[in-house]
Structures are given as C-alpha cells and as structure tokens.
PDB file of N, CA and C in Angstrom:
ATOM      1  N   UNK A   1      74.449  64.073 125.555  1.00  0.00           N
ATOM      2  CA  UNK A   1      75.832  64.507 125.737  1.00  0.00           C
ATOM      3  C   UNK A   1      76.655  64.123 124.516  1.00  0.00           C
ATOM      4  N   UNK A   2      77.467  65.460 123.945  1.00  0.00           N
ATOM      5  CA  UNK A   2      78.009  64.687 122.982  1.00  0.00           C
ATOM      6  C   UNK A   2      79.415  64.061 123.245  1.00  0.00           C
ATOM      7  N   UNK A   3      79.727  63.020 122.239  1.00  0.00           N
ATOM      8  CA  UNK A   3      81.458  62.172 122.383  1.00  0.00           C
ATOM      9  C   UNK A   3      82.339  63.184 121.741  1.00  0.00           C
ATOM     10  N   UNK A   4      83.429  62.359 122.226  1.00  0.00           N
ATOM     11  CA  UNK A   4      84.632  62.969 121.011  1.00  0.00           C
ATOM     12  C   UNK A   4      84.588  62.915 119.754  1.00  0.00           C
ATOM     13  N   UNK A   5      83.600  62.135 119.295  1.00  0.00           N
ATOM     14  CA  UNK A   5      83.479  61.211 117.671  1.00  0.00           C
ATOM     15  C   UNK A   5      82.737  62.441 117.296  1.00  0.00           C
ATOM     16  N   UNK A   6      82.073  63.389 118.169  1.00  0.00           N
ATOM     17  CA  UNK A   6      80.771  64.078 117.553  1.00  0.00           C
ATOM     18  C   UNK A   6      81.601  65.362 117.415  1.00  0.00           C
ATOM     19  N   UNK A   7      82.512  65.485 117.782  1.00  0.00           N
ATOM     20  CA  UNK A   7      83.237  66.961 117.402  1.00  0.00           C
ATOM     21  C   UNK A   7      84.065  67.332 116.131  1.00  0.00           C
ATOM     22  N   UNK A   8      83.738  67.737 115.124  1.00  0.00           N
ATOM     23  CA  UNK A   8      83.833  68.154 113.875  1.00  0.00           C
ATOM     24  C   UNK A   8      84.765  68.940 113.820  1.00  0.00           C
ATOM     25  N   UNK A   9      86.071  68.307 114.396  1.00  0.00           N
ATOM     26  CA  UNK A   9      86.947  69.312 114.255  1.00  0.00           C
ATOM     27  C   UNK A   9      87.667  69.373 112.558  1.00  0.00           C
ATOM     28  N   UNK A  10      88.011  68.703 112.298  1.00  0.00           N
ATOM     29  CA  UNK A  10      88.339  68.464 110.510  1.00  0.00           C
ATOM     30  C   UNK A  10      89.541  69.382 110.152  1.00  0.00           C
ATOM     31  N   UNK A  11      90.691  68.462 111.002  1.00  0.00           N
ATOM     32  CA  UNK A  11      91.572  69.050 110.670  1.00  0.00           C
ATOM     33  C   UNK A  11      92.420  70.304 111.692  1.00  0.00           C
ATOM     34  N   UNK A  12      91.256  71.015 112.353  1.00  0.00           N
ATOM     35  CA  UNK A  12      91.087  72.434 112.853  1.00  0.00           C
ATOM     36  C   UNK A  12      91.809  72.195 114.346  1.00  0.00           C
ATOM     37  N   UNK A  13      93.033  72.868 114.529  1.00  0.00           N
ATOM     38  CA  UNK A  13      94.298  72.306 115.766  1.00  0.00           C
ATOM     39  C   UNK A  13      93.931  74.224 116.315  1.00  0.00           C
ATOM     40  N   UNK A  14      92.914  74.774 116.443  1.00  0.00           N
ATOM     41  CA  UNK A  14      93.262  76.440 116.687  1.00  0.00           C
ATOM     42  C   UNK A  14      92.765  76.294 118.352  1.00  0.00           C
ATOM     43  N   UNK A  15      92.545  75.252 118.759  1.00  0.00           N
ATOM     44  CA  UNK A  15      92.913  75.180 120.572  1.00  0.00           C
ATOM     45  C   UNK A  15      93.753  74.500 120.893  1.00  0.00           C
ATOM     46  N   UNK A  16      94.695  74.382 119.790  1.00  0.00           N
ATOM     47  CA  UNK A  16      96.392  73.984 119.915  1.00  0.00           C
ATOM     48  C   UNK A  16      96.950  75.028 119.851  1.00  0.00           C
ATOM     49  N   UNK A  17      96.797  76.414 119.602  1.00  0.00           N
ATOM     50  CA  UNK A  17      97.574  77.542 119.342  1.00  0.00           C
ATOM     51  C   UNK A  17      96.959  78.545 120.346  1.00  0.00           C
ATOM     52  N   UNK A  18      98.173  79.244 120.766  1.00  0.00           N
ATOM     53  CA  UNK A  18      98.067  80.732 121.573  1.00  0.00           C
ATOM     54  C   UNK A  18      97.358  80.455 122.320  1.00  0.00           C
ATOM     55  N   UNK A  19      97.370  79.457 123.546  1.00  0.00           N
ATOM     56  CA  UNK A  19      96.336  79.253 124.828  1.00  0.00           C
ATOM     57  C   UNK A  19      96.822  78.294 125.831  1.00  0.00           C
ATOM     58  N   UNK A  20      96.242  78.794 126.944  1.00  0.00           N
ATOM     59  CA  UNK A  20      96.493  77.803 128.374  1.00  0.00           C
ATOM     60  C   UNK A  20      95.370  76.529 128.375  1.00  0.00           C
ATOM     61  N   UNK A  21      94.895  76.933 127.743  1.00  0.00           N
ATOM     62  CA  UNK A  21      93.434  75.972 127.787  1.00  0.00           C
ATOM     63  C   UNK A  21      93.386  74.701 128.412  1.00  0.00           C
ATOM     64  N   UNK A  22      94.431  73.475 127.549  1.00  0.00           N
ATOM     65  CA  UNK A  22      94.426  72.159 128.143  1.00  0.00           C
ATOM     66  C   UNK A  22      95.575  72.138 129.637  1.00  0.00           C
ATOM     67  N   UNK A  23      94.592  71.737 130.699  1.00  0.00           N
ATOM     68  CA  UNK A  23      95.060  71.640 131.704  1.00  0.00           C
ATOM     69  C   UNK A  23      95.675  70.407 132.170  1.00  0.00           C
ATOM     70  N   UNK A  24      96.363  69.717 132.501  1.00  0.00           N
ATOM     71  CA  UNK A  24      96.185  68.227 133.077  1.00  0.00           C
ATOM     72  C   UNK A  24      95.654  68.154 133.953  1.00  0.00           C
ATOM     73  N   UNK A  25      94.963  66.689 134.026  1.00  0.00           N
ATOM     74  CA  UNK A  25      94.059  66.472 135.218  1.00  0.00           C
ATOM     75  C   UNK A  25      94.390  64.839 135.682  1.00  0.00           C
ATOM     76  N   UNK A  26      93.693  64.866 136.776  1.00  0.00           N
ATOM     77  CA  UNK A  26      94.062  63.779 137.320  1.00  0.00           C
ATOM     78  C   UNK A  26      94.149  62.006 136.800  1.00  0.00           C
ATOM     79  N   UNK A  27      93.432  62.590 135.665  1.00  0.00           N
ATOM     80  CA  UNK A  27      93.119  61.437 134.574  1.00  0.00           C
ATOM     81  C   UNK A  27      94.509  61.031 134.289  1.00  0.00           C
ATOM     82  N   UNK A  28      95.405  61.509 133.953  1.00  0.00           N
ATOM     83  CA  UNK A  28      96.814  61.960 133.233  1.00  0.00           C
ATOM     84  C   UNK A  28      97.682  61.984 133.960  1.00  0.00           C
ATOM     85  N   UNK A  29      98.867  60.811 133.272  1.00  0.00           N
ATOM     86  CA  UNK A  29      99.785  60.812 134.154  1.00  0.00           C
ATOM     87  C   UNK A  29     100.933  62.073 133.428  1.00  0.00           C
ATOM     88  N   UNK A  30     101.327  62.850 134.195  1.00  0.00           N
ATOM     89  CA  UNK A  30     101.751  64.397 133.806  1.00  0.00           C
ATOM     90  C   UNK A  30     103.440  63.777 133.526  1.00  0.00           C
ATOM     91  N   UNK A  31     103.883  62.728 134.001  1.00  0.00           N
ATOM     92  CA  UNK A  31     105.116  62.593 133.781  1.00  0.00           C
ATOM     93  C   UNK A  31     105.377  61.937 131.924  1.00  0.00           C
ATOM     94  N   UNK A  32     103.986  61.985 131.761  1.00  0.00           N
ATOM     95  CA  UNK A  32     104.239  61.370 130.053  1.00  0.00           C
ATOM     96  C   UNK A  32     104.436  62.656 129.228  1.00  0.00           C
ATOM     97  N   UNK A  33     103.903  63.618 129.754  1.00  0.00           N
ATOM     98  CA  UNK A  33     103.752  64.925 129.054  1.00  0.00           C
ATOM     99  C   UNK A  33     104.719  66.025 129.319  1.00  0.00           C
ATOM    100  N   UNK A  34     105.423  67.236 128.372  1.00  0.00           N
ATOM    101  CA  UNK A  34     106.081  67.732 128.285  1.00  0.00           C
ATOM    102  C   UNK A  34     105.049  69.005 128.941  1.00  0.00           C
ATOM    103  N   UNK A  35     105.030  69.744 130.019  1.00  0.00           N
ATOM    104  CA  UNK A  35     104.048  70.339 131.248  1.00  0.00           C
ATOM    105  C   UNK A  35     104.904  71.749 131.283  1.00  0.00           C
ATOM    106  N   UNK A  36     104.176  73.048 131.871  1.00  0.00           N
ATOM    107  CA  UNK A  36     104.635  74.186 132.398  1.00  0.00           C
ATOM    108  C   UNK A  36     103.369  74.269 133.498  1.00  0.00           C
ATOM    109  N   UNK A  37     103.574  74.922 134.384  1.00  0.00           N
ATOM    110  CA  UNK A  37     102.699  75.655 135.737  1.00  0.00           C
ATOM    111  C   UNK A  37     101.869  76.255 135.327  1.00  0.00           C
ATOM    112  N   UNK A  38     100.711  76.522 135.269  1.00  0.00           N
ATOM    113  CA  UNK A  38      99.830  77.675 135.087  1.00  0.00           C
ATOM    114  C   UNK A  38      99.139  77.961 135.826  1.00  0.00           C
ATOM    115  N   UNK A  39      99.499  79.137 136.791  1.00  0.00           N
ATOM    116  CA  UNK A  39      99.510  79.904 137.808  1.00  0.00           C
ATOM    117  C   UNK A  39      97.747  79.610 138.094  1.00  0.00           C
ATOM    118  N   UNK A  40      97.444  79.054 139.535  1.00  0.00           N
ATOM    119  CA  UNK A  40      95.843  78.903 139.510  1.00  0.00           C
ATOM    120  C   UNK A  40      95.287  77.818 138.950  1.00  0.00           C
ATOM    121  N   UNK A  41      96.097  76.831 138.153  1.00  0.00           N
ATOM    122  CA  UNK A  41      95.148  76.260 137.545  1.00  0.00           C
ATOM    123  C   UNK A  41      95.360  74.741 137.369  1.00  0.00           C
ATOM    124  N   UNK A  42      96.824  74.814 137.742  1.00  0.00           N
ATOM    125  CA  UNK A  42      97.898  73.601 137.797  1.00  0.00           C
ATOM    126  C   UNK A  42      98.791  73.514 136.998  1.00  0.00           C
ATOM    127  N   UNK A  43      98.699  72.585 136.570  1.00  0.00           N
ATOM    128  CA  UNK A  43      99.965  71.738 134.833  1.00  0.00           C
ATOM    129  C   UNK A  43      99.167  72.016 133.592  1.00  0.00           C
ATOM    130  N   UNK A  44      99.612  72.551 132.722  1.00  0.00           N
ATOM    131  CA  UNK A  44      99.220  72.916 131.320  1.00  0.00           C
ATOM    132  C   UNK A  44     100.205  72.343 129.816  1.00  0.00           C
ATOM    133  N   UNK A  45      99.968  71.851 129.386  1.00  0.00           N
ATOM    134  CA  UNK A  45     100.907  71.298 128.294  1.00  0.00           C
ATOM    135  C   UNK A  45     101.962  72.585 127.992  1.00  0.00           C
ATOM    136  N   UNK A  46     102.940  72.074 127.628  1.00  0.00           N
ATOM    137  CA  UNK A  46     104.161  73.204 127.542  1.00  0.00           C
ATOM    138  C   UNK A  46     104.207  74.201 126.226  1.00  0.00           C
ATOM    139  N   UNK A  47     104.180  74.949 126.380  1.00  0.00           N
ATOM    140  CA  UNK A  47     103.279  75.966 124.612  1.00  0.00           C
ATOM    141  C   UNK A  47     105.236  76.389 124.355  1.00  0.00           C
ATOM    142  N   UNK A  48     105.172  76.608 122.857  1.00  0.00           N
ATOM    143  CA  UNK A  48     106.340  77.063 122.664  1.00  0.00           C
ATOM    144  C   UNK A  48     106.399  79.192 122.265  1.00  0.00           C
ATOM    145  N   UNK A  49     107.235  79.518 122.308  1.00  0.00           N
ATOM    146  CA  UNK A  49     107.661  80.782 122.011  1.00  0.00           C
ATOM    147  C   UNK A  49     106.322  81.660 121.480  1.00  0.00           C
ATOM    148  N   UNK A  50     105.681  80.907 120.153  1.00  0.00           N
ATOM    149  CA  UNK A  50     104.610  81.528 119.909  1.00  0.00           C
ATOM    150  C   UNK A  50     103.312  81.312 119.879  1.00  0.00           C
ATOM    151  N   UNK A  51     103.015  80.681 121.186  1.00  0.00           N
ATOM    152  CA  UNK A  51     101.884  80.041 122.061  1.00  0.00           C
ATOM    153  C   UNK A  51     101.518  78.714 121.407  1.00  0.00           C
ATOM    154  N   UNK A  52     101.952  78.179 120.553  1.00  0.00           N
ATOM    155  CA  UNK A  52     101.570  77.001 120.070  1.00  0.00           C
ATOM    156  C   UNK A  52     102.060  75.930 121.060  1.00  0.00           C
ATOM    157  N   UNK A  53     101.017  75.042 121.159  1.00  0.00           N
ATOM    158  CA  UNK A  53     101.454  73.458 121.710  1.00  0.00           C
ATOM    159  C   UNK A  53     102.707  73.207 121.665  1.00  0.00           C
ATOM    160  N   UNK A  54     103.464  72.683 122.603  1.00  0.00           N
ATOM    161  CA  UNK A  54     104.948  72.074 122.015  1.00  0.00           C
ATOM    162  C   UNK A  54     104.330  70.344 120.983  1.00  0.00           C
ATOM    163  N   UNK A  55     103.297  70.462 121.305  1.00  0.00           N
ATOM    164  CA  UNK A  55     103.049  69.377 120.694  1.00  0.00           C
ATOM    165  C   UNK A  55     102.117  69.307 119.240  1.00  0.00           C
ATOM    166  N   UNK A  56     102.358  70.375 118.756  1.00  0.00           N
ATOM    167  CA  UNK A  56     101.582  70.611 117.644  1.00  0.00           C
ATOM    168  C   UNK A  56     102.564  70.499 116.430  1.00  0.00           C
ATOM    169  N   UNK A  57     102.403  70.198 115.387  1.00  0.00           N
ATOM    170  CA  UNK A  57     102.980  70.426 114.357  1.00  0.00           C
ATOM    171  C   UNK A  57     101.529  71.310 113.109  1.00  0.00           C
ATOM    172  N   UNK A  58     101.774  72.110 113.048  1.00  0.00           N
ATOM    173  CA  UNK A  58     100.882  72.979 112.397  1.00  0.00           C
ATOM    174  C   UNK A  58     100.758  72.618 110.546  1.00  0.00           C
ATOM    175  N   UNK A  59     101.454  71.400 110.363  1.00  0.00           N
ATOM    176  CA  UNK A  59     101.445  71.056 109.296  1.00  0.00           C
ATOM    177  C   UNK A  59     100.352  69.458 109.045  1.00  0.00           C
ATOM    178  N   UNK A  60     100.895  68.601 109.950  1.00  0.00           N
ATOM    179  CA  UNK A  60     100.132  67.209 110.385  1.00  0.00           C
ATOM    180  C   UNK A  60      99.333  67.449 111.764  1.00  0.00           C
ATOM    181  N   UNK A  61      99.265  68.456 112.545  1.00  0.00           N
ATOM    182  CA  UNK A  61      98.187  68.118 113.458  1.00  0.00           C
ATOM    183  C   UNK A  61      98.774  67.911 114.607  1.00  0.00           C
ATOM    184  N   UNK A  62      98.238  67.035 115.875  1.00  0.00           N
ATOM    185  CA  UNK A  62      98.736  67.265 117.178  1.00  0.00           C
ATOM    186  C   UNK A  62      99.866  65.403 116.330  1.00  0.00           C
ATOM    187  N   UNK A  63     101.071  65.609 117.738  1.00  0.00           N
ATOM    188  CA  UNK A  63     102.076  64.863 117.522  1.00  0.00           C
ATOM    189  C   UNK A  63     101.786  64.001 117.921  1.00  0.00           C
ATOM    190  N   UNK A  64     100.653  63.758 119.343  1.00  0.00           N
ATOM    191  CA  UNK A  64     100.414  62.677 120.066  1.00  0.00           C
ATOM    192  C   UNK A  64      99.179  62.643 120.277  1.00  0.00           C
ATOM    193  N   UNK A  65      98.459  62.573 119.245  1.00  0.00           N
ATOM    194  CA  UNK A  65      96.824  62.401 119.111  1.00  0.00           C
ATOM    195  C   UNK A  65      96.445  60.872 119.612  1.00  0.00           C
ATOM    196  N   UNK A  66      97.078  60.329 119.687  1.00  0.00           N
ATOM    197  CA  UNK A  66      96.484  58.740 120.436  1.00  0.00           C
ATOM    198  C   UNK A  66      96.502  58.811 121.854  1.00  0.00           C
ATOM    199  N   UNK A  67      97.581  59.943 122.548  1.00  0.00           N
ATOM    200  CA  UNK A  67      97.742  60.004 123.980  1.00  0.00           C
ATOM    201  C   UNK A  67      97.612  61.230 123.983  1.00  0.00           C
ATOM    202  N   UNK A  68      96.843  61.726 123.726  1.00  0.00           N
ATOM    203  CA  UNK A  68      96.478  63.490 124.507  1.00  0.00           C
ATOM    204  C   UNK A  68      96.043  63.311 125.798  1.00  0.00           C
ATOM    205  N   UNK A  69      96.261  64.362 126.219  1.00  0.00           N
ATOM    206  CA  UNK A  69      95.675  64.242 127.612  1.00  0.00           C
ATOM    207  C   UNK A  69      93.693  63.816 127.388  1.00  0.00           C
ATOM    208  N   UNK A  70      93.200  64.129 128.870  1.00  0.00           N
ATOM    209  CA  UNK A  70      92.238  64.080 128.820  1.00  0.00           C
ATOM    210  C   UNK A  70      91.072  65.328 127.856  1.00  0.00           C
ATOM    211  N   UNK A  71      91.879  66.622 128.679  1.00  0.00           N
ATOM    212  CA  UNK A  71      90.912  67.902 128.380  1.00  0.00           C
ATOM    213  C   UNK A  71      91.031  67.769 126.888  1.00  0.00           C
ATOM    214  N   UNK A  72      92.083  67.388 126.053  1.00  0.00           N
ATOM    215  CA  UNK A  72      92.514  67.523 124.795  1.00  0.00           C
ATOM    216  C   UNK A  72      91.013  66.606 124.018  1.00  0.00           C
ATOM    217  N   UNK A  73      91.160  65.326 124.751  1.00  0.00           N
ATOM    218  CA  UNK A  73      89.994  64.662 124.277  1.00  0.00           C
ATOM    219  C   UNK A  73      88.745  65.331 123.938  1.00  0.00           C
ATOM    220  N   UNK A  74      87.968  65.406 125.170  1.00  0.00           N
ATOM    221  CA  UNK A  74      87.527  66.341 125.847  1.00  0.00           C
ATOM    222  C   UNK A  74      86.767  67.585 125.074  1.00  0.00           C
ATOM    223  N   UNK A  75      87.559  68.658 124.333  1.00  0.00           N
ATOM    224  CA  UNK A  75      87.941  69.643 124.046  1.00  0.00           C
ATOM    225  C   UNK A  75      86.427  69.809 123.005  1.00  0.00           C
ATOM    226  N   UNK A  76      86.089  71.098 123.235  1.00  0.00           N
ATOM    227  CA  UNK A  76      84.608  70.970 122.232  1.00  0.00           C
ATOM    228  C   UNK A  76      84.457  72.652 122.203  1.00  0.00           C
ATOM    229  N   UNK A  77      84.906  72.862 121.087  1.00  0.00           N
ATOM    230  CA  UNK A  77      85.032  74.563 121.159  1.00  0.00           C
ATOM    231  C   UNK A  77      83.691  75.176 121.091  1.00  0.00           C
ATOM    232  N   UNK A  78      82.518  74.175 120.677  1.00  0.00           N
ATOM    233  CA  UNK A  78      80.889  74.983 120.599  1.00  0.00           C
ATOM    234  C   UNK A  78      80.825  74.891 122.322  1.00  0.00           C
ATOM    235  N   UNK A  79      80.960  74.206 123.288  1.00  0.00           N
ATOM    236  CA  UNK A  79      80.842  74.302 124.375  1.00  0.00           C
ATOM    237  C   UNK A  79      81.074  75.734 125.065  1.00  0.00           C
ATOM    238  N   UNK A  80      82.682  76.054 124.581  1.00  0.00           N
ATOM    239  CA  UNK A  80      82.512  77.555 124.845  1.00  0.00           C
ATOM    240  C   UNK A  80      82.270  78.407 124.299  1.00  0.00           C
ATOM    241  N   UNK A  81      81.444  78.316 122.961  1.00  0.00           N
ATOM    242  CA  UNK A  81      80.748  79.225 122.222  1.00  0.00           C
ATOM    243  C   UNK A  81      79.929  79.627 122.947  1.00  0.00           C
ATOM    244  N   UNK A  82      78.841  78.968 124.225  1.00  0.00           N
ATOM    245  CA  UNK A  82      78.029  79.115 125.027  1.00  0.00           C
ATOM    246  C   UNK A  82      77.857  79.617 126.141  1.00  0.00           C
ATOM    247  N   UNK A  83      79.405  80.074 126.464  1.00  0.00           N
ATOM    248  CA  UNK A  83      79.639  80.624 127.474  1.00  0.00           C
ATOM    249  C   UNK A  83      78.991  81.691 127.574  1.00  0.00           C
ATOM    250  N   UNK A  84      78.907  82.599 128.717  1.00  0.00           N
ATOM    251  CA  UNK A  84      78.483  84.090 128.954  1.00  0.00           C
ATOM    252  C   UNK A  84      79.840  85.106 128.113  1.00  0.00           C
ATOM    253  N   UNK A  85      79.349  85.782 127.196  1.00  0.00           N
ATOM    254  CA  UNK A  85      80.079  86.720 126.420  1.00  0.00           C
ATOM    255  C   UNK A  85      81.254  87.521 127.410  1.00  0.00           C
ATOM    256  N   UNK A  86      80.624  87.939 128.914  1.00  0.00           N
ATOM    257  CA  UNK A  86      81.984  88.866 129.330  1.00  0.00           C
ATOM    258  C   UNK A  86      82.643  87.394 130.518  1.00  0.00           C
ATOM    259  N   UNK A  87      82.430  86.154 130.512  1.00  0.00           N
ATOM    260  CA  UNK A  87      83.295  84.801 130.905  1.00  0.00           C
ATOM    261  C   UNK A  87      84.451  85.079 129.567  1.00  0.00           C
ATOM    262  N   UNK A  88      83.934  84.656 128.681  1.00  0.00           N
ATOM    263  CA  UNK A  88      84.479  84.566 127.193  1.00  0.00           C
ATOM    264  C   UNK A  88      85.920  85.771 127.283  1.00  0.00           C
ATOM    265  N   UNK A  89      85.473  87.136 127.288  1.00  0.00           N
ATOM    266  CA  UNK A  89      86.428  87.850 127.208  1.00  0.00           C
ATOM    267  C   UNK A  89      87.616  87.805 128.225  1.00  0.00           C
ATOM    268  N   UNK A  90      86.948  87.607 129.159  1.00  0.00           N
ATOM    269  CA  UNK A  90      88.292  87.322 130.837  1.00  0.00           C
ATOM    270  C   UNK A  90      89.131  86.264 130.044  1.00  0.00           C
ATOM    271  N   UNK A  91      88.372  84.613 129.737  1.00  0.00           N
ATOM    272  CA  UNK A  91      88.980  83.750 129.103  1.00  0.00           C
ATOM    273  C   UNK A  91      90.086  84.290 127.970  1.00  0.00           C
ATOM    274  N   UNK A  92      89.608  85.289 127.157  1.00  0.00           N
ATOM    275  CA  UNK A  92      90.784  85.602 126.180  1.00  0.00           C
ATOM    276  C   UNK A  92      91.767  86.718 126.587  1.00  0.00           C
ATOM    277  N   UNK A  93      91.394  87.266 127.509  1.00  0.00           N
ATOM    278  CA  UNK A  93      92.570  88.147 128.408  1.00  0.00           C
ATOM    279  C   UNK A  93      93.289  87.373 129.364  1.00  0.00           C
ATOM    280  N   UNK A  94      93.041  86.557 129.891  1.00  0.00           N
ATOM    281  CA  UNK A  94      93.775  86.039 130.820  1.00  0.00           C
ATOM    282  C   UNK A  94      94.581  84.789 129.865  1.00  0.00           C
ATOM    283  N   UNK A  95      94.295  84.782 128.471  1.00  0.00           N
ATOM    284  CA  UNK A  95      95.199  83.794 127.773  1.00  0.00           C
ATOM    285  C   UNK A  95      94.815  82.539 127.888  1.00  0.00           C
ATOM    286  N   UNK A  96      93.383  81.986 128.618  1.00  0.00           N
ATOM    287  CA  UNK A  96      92.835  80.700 128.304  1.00  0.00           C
ATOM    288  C   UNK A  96      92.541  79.747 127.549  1.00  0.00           C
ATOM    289  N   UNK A  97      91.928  80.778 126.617  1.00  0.00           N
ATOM    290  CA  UNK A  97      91.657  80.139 124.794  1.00  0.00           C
ATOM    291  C   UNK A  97      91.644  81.848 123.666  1.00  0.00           C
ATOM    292  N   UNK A  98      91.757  81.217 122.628  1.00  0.00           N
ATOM    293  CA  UNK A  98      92.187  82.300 121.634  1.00  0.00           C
ATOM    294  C   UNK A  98      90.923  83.109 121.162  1.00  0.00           C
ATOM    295  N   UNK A  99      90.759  83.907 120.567  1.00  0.00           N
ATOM    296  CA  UNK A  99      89.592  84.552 119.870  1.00  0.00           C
ATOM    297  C   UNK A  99      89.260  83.455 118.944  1.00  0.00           C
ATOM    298  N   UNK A 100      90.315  82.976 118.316  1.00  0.00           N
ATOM    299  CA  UNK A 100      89.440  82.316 116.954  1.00  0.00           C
ATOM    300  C   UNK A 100      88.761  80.955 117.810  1.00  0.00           C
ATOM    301  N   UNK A 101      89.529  80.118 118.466  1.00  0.00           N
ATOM    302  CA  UNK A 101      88.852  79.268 119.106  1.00  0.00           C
ATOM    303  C   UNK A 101      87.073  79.582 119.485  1.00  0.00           C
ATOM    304  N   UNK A 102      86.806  80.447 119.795  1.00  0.00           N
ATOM    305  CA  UNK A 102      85.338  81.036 120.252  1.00  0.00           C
ATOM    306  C   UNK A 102      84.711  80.912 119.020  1.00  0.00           C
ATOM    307  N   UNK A 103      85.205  82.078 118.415  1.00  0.00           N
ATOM    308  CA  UNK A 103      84.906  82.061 116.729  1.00  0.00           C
ATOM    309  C   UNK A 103      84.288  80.738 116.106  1.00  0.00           C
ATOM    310  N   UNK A 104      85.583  79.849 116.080  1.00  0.00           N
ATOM    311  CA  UNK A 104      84.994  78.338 115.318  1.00  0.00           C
ATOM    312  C   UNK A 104      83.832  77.365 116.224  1.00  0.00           C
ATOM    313  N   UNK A 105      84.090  78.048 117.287  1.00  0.00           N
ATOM    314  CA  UNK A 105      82.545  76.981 118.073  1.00  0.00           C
ATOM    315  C   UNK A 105      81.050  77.720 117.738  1.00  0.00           C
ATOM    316  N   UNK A 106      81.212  79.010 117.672  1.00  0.00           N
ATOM    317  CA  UNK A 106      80.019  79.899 117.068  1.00  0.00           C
ATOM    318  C   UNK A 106      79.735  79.252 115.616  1.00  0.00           C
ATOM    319  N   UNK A 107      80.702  79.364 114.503  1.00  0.00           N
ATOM    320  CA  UNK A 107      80.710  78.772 113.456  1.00  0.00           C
ATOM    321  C   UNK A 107      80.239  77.691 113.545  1.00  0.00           C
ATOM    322  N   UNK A 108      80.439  76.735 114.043  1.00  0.00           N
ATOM    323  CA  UNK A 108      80.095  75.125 113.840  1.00  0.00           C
ATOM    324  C   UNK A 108      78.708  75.331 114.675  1.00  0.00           C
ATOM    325  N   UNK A 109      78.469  76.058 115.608  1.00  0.00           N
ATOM    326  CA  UNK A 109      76.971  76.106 116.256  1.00  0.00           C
ATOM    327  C   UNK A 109      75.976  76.127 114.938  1.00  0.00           C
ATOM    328  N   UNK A 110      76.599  77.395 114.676  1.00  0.00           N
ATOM    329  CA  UNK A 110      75.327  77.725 113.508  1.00  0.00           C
ATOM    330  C   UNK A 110      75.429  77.293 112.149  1.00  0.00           C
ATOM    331  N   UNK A 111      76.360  76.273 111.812  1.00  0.00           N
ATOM    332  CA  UNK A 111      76.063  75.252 110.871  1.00  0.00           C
ATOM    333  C   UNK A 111      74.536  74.019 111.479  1.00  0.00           C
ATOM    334  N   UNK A 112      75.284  73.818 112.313  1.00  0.00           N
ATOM    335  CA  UNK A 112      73.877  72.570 113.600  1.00  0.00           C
ATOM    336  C   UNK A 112      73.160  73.041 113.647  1.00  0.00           C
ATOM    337  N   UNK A 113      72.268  74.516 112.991  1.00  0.00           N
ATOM    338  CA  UNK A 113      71.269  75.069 113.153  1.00  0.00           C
ATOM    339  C   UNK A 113      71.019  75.381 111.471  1.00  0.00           C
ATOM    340  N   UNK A 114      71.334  75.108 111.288  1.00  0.00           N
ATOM    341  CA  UNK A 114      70.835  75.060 109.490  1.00  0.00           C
ATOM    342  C   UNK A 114      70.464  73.346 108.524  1.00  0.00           C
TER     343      UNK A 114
END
C-alpha cells in the first residue's frame, strides 16, 4: 500500500482545481474548514468561482497543507488512473475530478513502468 510520502506530486495542485473530489470525512473536524454541500456525497471543501479550492493559491500551493483534510492526504491521482474508463467519464461529468487529474495519474503510472 502506498503512503502519502510515495505520491509524487511535485508541486502538481490539479486535484485542487475544477472538482468536487475532496470530500470531508469523519476523520475531520468540518468546523476547521471553509465547506459547501455536495449533493449525495456530503461536505466538500468550498471551490471558488472558477472551481479552484478556496484553499489553493495557484502560485505557492495548497494554503493549509499541514491541516488538509483527510481525502486531501489521502489523494493519489494514479489510483484513479485505474479506474474503469466509462467510471472515469461519469466522474468527469458529474464534476468529481478534472480530465487533467486522470491524465497526470496515467502519466506518473507509466513513468513506474519504465
């Protein structure tokens, strides 16, 4: 199983942008976090105007990288590189995670294979 230490993100905040993805969970106390509803699914970090994190700064990275939630921890975009291809597409129609998000877990797969 891999850790958080093993995810190669380097920099790369693109499941901070344009997505419902991180959910809160029970791990998380939701009153620390700035939250919206997401219909079905519970509490979702609060995205601003143009789907970005309210908690992102697209220049330095997430704002509260020492206290992310859990899923944020968590978060391993080759995981859903693995998904079933028409899961994947519902996921990007229904606004779950972004195209490129998929994209960069495919990418980093097939680096781990070279």
């Amino acid at each position: 199983m891999r850790t958080v230490a093993d995810v190669p993100c380097d920099g790369c905040t693109l499941c901070c942008q344009n997505s419902d993805l991180i959910i809160i969970t029970d791990h998380d106390d939701i009153t620390s976090y700035d939250v919206q509803f997401a219909p079905g699914r519970g509490f979702a970090l609060k995205h601003t105007a143009n789907g970005d994190c309210v908690y992102l700064d697209r220049e330095l990275g997430c704002t509260i990288h020492d206290r992310r939630p859990m899923r944020c921890r968590e978060m391993d975009c080759r995981n859903l590189a693995k998904i079933p291809k028409r899961t994947l597409e519902r996921f990007v129609t229904d606004g779950l995670v972004s195209s490129g998000v998929i994209a960069r877990g495919r990418e980093l797969l097939r680096e781990e294979e070279r």
